[in-house]
N, C-alpha and C. Protein backbone atom coordinates (compact mmCIF):
# COMPACT_ATOMS: atom_id res chain seq x y z
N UNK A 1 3.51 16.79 -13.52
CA UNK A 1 4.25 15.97 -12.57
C UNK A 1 4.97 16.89 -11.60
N UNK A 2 5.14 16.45 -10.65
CA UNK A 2 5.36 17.48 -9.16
C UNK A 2 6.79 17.04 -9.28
N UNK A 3 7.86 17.91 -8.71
CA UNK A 3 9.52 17.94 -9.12
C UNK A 3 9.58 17.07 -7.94
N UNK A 4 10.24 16.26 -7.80
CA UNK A 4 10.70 15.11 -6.91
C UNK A 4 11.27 15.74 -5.47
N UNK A 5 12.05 16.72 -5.93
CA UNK A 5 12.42 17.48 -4.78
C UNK A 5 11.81 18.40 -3.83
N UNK A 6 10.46 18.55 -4.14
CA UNK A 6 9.64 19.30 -3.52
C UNK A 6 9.45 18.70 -1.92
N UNK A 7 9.43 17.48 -2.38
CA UNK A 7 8.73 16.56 -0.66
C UNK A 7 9.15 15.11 -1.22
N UNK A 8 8.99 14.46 -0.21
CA UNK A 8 8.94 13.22 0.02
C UNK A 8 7.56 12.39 -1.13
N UNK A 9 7.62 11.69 -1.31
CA UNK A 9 6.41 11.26 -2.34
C UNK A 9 5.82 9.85 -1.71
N UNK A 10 4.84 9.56 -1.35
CA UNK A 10 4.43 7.97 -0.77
C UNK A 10 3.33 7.59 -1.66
N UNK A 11 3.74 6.63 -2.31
CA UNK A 11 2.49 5.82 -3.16
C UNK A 11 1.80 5.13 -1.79
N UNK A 12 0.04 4.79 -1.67
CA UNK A 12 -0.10 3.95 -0.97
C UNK A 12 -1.27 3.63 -1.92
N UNK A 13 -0.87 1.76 -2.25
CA UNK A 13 -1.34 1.01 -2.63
C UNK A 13 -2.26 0.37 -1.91
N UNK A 14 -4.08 0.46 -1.92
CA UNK A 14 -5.01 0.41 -1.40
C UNK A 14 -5.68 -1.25 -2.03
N UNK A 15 -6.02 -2.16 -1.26
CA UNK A 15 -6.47 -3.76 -1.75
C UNK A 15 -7.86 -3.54 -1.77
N UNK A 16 -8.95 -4.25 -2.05
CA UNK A 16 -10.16 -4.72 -1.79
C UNK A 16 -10.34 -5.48 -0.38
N UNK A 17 -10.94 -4.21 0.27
CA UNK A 17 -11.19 -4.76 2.27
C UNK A 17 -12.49 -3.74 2.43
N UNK A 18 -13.25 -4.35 3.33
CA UNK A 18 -13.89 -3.38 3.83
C UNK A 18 -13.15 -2.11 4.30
N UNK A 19 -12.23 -2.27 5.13
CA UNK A 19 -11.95 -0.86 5.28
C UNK A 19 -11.15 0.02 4.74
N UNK A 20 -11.38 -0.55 3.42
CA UNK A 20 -10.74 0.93 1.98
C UNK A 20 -11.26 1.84 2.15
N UNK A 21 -12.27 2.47 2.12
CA UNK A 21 -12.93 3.54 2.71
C UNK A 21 -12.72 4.28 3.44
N UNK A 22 -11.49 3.77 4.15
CA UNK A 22 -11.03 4.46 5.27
C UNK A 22 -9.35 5.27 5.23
N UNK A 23 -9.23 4.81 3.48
CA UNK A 23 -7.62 5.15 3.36
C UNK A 23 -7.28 6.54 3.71
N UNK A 24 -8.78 8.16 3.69
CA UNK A 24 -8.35 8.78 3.79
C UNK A 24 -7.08 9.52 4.97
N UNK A 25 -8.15 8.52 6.14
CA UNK A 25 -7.30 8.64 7.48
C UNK A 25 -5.55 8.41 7.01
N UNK A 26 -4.68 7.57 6.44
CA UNK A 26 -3.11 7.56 5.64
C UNK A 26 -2.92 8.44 5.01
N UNK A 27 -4.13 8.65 4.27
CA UNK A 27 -3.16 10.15 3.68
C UNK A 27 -3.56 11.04 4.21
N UNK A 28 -4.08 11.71 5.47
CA UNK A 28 -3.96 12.73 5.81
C UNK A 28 -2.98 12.79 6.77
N UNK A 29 -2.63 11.64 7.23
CA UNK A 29 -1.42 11.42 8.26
C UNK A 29 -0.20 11.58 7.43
N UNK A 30 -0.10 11.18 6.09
CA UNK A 30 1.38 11.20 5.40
C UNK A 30 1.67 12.95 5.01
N UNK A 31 0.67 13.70 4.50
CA UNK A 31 0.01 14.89 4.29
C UNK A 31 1.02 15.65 5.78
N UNK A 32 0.03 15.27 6.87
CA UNK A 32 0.58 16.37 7.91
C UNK A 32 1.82 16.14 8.36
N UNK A 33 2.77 15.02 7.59
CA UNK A 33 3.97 15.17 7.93
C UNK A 33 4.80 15.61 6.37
N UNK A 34 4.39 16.20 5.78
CA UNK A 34 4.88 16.70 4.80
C UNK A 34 5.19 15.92 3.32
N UNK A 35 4.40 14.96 3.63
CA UNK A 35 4.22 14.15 2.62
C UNK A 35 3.44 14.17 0.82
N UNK A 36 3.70 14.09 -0.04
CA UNK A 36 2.73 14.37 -1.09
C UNK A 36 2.34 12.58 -1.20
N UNK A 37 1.18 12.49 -1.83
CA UNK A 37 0.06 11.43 -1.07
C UNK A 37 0.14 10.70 -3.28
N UNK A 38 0.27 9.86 -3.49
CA UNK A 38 -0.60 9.11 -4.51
C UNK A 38 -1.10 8.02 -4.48
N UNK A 39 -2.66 7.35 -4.98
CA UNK A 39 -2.78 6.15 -4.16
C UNK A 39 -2.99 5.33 -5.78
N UNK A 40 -2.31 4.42 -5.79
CA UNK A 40 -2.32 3.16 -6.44
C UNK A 40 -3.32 1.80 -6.20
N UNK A 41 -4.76 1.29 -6.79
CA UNK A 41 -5.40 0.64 -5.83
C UNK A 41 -5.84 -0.51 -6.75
N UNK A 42 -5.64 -1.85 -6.63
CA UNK A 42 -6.13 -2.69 -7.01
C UNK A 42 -7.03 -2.50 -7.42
N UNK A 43 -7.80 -2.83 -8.89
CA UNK A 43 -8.77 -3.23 -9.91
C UNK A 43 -10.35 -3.22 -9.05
N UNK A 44 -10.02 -4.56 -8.11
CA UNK A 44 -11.11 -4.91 -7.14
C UNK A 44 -11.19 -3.58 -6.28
N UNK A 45 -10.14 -2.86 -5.40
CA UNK A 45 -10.04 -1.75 -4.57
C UNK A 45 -10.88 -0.51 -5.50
N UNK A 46 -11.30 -0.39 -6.39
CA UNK A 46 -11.95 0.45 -7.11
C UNK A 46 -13.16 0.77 -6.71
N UNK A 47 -13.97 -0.68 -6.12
CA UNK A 47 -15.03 -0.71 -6.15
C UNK A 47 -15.38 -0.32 -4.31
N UNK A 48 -14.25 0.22 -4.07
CA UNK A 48 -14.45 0.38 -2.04
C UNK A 48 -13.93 1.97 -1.69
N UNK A 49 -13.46 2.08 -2.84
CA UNK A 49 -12.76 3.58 -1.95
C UNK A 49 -13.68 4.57 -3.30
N UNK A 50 -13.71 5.45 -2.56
CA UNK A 50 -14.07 7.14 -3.30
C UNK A 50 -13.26 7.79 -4.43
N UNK A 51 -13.25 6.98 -5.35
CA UNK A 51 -12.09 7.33 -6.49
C UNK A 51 -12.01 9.52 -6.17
N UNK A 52 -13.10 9.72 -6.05
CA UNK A 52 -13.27 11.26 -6.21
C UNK A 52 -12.79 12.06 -5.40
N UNK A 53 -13.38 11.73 -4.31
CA UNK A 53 -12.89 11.99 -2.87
C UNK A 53 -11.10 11.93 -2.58
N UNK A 54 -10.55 10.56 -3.18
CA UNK A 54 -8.98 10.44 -2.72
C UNK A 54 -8.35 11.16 -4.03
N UNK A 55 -8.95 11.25 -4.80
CA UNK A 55 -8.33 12.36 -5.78
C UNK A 55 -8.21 13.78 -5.55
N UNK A 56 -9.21 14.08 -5.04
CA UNK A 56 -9.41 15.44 -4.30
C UNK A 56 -8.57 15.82 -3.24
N UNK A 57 -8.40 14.54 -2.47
CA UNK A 57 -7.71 14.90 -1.16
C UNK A 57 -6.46 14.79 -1.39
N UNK A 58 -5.41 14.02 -2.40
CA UNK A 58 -4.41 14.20 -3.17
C UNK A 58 -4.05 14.78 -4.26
N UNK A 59 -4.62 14.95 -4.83
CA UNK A 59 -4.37 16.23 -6.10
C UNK A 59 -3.94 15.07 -7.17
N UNK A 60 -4.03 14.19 -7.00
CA UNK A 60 -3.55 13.11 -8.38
C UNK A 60 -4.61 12.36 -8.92
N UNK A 61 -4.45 11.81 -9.86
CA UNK A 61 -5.56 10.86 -9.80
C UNK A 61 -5.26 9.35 -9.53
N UNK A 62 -5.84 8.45 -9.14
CA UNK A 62 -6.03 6.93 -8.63
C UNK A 62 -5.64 6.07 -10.07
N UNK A 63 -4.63 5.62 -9.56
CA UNK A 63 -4.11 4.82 -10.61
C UNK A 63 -4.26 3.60 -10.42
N UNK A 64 -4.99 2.76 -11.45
CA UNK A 64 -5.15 1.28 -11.26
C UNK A 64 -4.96 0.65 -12.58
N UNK A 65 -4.44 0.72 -13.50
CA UNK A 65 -4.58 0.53 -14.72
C UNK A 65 -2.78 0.93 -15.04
N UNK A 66 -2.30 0.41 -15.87
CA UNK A 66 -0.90 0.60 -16.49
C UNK A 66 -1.10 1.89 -17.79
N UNK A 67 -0.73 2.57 -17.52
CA UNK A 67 -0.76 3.89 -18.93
C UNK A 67 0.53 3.42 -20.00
N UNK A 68 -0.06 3.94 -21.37
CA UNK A 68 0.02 3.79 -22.32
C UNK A 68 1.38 3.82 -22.68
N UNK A 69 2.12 3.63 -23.73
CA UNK A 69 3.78 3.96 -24.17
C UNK A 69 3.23 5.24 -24.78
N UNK A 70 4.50 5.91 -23.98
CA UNK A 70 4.61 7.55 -24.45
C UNK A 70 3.33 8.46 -23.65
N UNK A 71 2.32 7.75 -22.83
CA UNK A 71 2.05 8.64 -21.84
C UNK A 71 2.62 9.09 -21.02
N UNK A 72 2.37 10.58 -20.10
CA UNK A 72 3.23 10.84 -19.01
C UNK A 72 3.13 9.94 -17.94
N UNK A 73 3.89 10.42 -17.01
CA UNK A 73 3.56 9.45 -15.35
C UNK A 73 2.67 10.37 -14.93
N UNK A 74 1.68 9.57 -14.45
CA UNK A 74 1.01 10.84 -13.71
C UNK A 74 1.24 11.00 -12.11
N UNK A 75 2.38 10.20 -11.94
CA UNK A 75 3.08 10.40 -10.22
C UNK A 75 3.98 10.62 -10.44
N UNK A 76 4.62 11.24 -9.04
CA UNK A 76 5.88 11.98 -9.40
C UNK A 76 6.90 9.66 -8.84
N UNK A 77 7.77 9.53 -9.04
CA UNK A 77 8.62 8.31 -8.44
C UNK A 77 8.20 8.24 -6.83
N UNK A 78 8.01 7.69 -6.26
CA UNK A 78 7.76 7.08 -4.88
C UNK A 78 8.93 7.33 -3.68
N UNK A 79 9.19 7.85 -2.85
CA UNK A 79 10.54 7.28 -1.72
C UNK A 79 9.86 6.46 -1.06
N UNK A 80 8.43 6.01 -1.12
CA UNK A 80 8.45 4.93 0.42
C UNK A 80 7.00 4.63 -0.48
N UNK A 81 6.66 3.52 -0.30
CA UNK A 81 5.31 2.88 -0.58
C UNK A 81 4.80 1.91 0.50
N UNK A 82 3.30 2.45 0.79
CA UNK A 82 2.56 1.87 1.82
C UNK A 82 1.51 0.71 1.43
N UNK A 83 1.68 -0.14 1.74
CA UNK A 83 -0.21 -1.31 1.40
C UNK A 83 -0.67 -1.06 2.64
N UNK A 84 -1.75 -0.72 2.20
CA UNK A 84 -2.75 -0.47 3.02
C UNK A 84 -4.41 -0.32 3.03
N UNK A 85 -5.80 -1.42 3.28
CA UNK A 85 -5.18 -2.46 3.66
C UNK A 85 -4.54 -3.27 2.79
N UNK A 86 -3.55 -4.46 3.41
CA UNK A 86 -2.97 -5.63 2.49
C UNK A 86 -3.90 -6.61 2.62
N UNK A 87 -4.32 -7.27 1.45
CA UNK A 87 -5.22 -8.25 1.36
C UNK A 87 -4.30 -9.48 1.81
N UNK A 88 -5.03 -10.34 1.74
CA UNK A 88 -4.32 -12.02 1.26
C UNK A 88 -3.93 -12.19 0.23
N UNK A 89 -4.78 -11.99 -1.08
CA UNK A 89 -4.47 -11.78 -2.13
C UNK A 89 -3.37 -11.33 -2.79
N UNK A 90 -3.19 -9.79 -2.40
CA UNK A 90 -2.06 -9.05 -2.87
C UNK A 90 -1.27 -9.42 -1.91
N UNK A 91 -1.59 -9.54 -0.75
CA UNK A 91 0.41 -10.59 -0.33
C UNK A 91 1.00 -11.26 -0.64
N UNK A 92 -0.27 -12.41 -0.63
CA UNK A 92 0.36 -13.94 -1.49
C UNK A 92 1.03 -13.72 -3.01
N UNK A 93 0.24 -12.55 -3.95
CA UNK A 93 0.85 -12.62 -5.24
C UNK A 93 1.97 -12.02 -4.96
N UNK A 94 1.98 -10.53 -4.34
CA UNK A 94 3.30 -9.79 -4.74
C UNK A 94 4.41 -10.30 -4.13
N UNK A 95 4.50 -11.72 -2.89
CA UNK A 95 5.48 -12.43 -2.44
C UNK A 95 6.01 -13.43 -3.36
N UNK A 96 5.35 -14.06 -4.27
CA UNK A 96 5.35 -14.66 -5.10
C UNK A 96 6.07 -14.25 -6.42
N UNK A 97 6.12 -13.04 -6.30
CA UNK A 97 6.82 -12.34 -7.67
C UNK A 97 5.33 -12.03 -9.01
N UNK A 98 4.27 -11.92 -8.49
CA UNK A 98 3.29 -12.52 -9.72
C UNK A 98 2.91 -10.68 -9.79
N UNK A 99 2.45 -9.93 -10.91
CA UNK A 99 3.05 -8.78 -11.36
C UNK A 99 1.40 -8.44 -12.64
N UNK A 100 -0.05 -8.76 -12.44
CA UNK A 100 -0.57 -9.24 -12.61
C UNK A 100 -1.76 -7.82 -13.02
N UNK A 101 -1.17 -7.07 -11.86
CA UNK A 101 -2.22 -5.35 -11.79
C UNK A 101 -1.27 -4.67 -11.83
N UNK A 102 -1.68 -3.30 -11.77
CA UNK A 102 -0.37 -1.98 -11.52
C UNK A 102 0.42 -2.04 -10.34
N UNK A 103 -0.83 -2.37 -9.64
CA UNK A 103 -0.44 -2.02 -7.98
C UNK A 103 0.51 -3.49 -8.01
N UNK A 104 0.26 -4.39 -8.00
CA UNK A 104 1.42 -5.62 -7.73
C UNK A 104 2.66 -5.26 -8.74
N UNK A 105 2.84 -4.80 -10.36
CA UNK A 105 3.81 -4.02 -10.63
C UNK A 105 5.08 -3.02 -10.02
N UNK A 106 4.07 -2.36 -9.60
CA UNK A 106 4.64 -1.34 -9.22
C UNK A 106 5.41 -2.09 -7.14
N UNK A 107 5.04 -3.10 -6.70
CA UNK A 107 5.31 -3.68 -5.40
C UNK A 107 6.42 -4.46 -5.69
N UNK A 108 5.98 -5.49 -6.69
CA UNK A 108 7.61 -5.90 -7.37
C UNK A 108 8.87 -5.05 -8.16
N UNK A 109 8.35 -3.88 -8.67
CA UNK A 109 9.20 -2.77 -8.85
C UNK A 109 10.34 -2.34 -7.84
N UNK A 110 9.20 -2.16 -6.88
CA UNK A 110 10.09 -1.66 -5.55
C UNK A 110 11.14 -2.42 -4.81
N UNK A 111 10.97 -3.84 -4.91
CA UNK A 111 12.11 -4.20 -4.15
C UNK A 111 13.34 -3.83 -5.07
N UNK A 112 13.28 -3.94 -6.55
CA UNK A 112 14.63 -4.18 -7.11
C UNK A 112 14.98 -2.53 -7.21
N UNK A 113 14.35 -1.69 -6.81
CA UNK A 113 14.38 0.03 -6.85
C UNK A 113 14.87 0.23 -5.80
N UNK A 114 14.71 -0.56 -4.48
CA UNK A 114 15.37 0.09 -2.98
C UNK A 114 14.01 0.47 -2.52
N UNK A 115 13.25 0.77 -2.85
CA UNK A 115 11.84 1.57 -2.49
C UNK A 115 11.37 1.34 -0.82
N UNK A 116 11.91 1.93 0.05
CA UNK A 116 10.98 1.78 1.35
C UNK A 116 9.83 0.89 1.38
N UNK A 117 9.59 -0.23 1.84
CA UNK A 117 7.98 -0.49 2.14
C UNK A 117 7.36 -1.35 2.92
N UNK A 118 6.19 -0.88 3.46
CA UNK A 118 5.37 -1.29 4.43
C UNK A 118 4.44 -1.94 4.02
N UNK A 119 3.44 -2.72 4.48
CA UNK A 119 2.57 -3.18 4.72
C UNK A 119 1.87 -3.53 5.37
N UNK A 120 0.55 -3.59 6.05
CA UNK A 120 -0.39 -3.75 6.82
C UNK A 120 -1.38 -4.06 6.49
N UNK A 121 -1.31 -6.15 6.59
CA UNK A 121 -2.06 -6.58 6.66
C UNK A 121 -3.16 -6.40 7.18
N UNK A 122 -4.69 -6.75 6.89
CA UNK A 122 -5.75 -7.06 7.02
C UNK A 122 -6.64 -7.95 6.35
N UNK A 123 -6.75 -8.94 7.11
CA UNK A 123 -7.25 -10.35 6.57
C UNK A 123 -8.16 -11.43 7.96
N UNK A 124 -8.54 -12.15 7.44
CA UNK A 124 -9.29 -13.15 8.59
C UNK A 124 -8.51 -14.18 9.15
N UNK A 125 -8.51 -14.64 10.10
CA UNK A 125 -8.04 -15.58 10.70
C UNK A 125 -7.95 -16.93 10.09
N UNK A 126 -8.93 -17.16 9.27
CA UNK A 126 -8.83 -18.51 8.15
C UNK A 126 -7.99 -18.42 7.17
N UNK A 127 -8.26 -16.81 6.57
CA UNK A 127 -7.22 -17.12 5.88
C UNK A 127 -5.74 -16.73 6.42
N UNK A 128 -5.48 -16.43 7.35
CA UNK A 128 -3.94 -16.45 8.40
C UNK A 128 -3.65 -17.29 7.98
N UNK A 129 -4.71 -18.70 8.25
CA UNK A 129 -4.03 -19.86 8.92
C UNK A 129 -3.49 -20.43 7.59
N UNK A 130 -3.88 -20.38 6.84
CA UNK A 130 -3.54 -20.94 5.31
C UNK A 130 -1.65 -20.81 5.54
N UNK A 131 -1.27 -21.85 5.20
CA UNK A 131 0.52 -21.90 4.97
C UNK A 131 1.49 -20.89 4.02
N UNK A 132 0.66 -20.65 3.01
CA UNK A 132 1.13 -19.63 1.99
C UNK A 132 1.21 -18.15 2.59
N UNK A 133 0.18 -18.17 3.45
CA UNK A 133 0.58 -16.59 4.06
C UNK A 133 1.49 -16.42 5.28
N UNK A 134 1.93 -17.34 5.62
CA UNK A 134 2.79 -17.14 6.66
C UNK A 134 4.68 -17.25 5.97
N UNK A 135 4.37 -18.17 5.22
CA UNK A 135 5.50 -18.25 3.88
C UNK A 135 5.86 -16.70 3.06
N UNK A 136 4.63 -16.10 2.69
CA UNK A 136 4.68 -14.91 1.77
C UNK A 136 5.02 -13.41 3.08
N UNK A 137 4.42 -14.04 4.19
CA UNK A 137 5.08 -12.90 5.40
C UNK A 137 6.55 -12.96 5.20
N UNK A 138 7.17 -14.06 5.30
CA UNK A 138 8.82 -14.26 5.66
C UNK A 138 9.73 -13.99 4.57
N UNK A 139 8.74 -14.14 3.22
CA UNK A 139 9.26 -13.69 2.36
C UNK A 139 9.84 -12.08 2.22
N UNK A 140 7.94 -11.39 2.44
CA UNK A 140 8.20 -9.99 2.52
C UNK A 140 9.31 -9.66 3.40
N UNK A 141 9.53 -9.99 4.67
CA UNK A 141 10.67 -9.57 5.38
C UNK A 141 11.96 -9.60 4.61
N UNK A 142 12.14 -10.82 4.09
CA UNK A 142 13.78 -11.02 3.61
C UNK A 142 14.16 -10.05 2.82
N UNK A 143 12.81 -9.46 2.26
CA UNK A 143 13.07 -8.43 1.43
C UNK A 143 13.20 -6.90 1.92
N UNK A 144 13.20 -7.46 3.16
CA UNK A 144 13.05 -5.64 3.43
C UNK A 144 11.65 -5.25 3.89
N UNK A 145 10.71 -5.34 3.81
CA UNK A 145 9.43 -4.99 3.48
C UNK A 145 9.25 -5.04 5.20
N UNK A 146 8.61 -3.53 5.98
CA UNK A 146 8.11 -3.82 7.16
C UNK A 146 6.66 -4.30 6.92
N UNK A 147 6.22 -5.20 7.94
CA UNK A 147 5.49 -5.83 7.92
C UNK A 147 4.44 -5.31 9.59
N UNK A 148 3.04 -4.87 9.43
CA UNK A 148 2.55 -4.21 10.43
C UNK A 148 2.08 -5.41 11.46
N UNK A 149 1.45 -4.38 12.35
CA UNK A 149 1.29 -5.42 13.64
C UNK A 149 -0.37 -6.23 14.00
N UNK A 150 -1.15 -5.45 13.05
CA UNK A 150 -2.47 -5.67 12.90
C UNK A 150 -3.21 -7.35 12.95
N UNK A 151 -3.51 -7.73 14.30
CA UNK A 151 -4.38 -9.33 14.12
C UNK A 151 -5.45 -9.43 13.29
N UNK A 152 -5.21 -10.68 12.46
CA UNK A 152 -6.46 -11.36 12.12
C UNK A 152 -7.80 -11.11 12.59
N UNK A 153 -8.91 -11.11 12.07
CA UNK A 153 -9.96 -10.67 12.92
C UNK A 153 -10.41 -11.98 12.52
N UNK A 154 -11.97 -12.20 13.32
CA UNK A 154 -12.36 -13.62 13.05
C UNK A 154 -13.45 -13.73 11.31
N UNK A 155 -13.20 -14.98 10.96
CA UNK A 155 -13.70 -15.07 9.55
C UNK A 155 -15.50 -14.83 9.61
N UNK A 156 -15.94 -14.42 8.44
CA UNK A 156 -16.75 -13.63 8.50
C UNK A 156 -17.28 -12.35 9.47
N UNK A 157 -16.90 -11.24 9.10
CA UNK A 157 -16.35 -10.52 10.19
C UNK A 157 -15.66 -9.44 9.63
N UNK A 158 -15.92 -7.96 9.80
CA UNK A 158 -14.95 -7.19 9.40
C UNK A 158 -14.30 -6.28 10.84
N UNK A 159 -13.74 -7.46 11.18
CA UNK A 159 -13.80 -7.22 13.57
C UNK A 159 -12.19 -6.84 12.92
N UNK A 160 -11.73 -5.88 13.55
CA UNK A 160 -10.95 -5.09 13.98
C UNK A 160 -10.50 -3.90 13.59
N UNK A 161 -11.69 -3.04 12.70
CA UNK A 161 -11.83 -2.40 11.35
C UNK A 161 -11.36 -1.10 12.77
N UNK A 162 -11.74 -1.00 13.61
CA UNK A 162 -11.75 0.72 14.29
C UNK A 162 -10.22 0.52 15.25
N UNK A 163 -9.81 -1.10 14.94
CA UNK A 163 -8.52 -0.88 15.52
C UNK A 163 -7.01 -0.48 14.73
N UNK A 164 -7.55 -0.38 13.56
CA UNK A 164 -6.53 -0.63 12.40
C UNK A 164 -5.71 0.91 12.34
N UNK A 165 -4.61 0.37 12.78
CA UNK A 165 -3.79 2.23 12.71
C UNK A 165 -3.48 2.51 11.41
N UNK A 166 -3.85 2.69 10.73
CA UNK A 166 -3.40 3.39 9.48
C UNK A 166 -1.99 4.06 9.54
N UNK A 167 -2.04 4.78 10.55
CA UNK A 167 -0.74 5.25 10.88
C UNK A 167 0.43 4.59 11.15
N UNK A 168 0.34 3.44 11.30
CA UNK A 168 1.24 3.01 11.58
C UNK A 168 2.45 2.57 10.24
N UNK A 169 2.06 2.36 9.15
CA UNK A 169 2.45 2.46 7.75
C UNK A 169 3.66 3.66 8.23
N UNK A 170 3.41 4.43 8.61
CA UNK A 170 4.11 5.98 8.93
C UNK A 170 5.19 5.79 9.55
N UNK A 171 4.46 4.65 10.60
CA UNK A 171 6.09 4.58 11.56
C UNK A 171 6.69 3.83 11.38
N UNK A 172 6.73 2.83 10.02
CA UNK A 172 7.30 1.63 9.80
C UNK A 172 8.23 2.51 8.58
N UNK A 173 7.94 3.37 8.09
CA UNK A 173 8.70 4.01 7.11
C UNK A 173 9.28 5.08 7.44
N UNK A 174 10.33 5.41 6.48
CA UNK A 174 11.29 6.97 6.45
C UNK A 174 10.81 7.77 6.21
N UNK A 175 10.59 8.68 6.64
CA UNK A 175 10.25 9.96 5.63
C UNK A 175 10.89 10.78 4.61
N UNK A 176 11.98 10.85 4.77
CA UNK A 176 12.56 10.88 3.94
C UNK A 176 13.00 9.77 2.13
N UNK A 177 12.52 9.02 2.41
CA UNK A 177 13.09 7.94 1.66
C UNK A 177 14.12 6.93 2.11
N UNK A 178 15.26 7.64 2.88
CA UNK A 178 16.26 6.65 3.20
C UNK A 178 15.77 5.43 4.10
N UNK A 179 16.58 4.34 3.78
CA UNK A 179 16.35 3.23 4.36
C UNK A 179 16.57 2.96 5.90
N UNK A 180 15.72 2.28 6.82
CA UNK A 180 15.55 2.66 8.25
C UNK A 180 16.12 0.63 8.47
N UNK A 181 16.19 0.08 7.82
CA UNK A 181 16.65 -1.80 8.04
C UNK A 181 14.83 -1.93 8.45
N UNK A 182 15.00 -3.33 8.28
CA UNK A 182 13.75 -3.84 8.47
C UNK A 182 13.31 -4.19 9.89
């Protein structure tokens, strides 16, 4: 486990989207600002990103699964946690309080921890329109939680995949850890 004080630490919690594949672009952006990188990824997100590859490029391994009593952590504690992309799915649950995978664990963790966090949606326009996600947006806010700027793309469709700033997770958060208001 890496001493807390070394750097800044950013979990980014990765959903099931087409453009998981693309998380490396976040962590090399959290990376060149002095960031140490661990990615936390939904069950389903397993099956989209390069377990090997984002292990490699972080030095940790991909945690999706809850470890054992009396295992170590294999992350160092978090100052800022990123979703990225945010499904529908994992919005609607982790607004909900529902605690179900690691990665939604560890999202409901964070509010009652102080934990910095962002999110950046990516989802379809059908499911936008659904009432629960506009409910589970207002939620995330009350809580603190920045919320990114990324549109709906149209349903069936993975349309706005080369517009998606990854980076922007970056500018919605501290680097340091301390709290920036929502």
């Amino acid at each position: 486990m890496t001493d807390r004080t070394e750097k800044p630490f950013l979990y980014v919690v990765v959903c099931a989207s087409g453009i998981a594949p693309a998380v490396g672009t976040l962590i090399a952006a959290a990376q060149a600002q002095g960031r140490g990188v661990g990615v936390v990824a939904t069950p389903q997100a397993l099956g989209f990103i390069d377990r090997a590859a984002v292990e490699s490029l972080t030095g940790y391994p991909v945690r999706s699964a809850w470890r054992l009593p009396g295992e170590p952590r294999p992350l160092p504690p978090p100052d800022a946690i990123a979703v990225a992309p945010g499904t529908f799915n994992t919005i609607n649950k982790w607004a909900a309080g529902i605690s179900d995978t690691l990665a939604l664990g560890v999202l409901c963790e964070a509010y009652g921890l102080g934990v910095p966090t962002a999110v950046l949606p990516y989802l379809n326009a059908a499911q936008a329109a659904h009432p629960a996600y506009r409910q589970s947006l207002d939620r995330l806010r009350g809580m603190g939680v920045r919320v990114g700027s990324h549109e709906p793309h149209p349903a069936g469709t993975n349309g706005g995949a080369e517009n998606f700033r990854w980076e922007e997770a970056l500018e919605l958060l501290p680097v340091d850890g301390a709290s920036t208001g929502s």
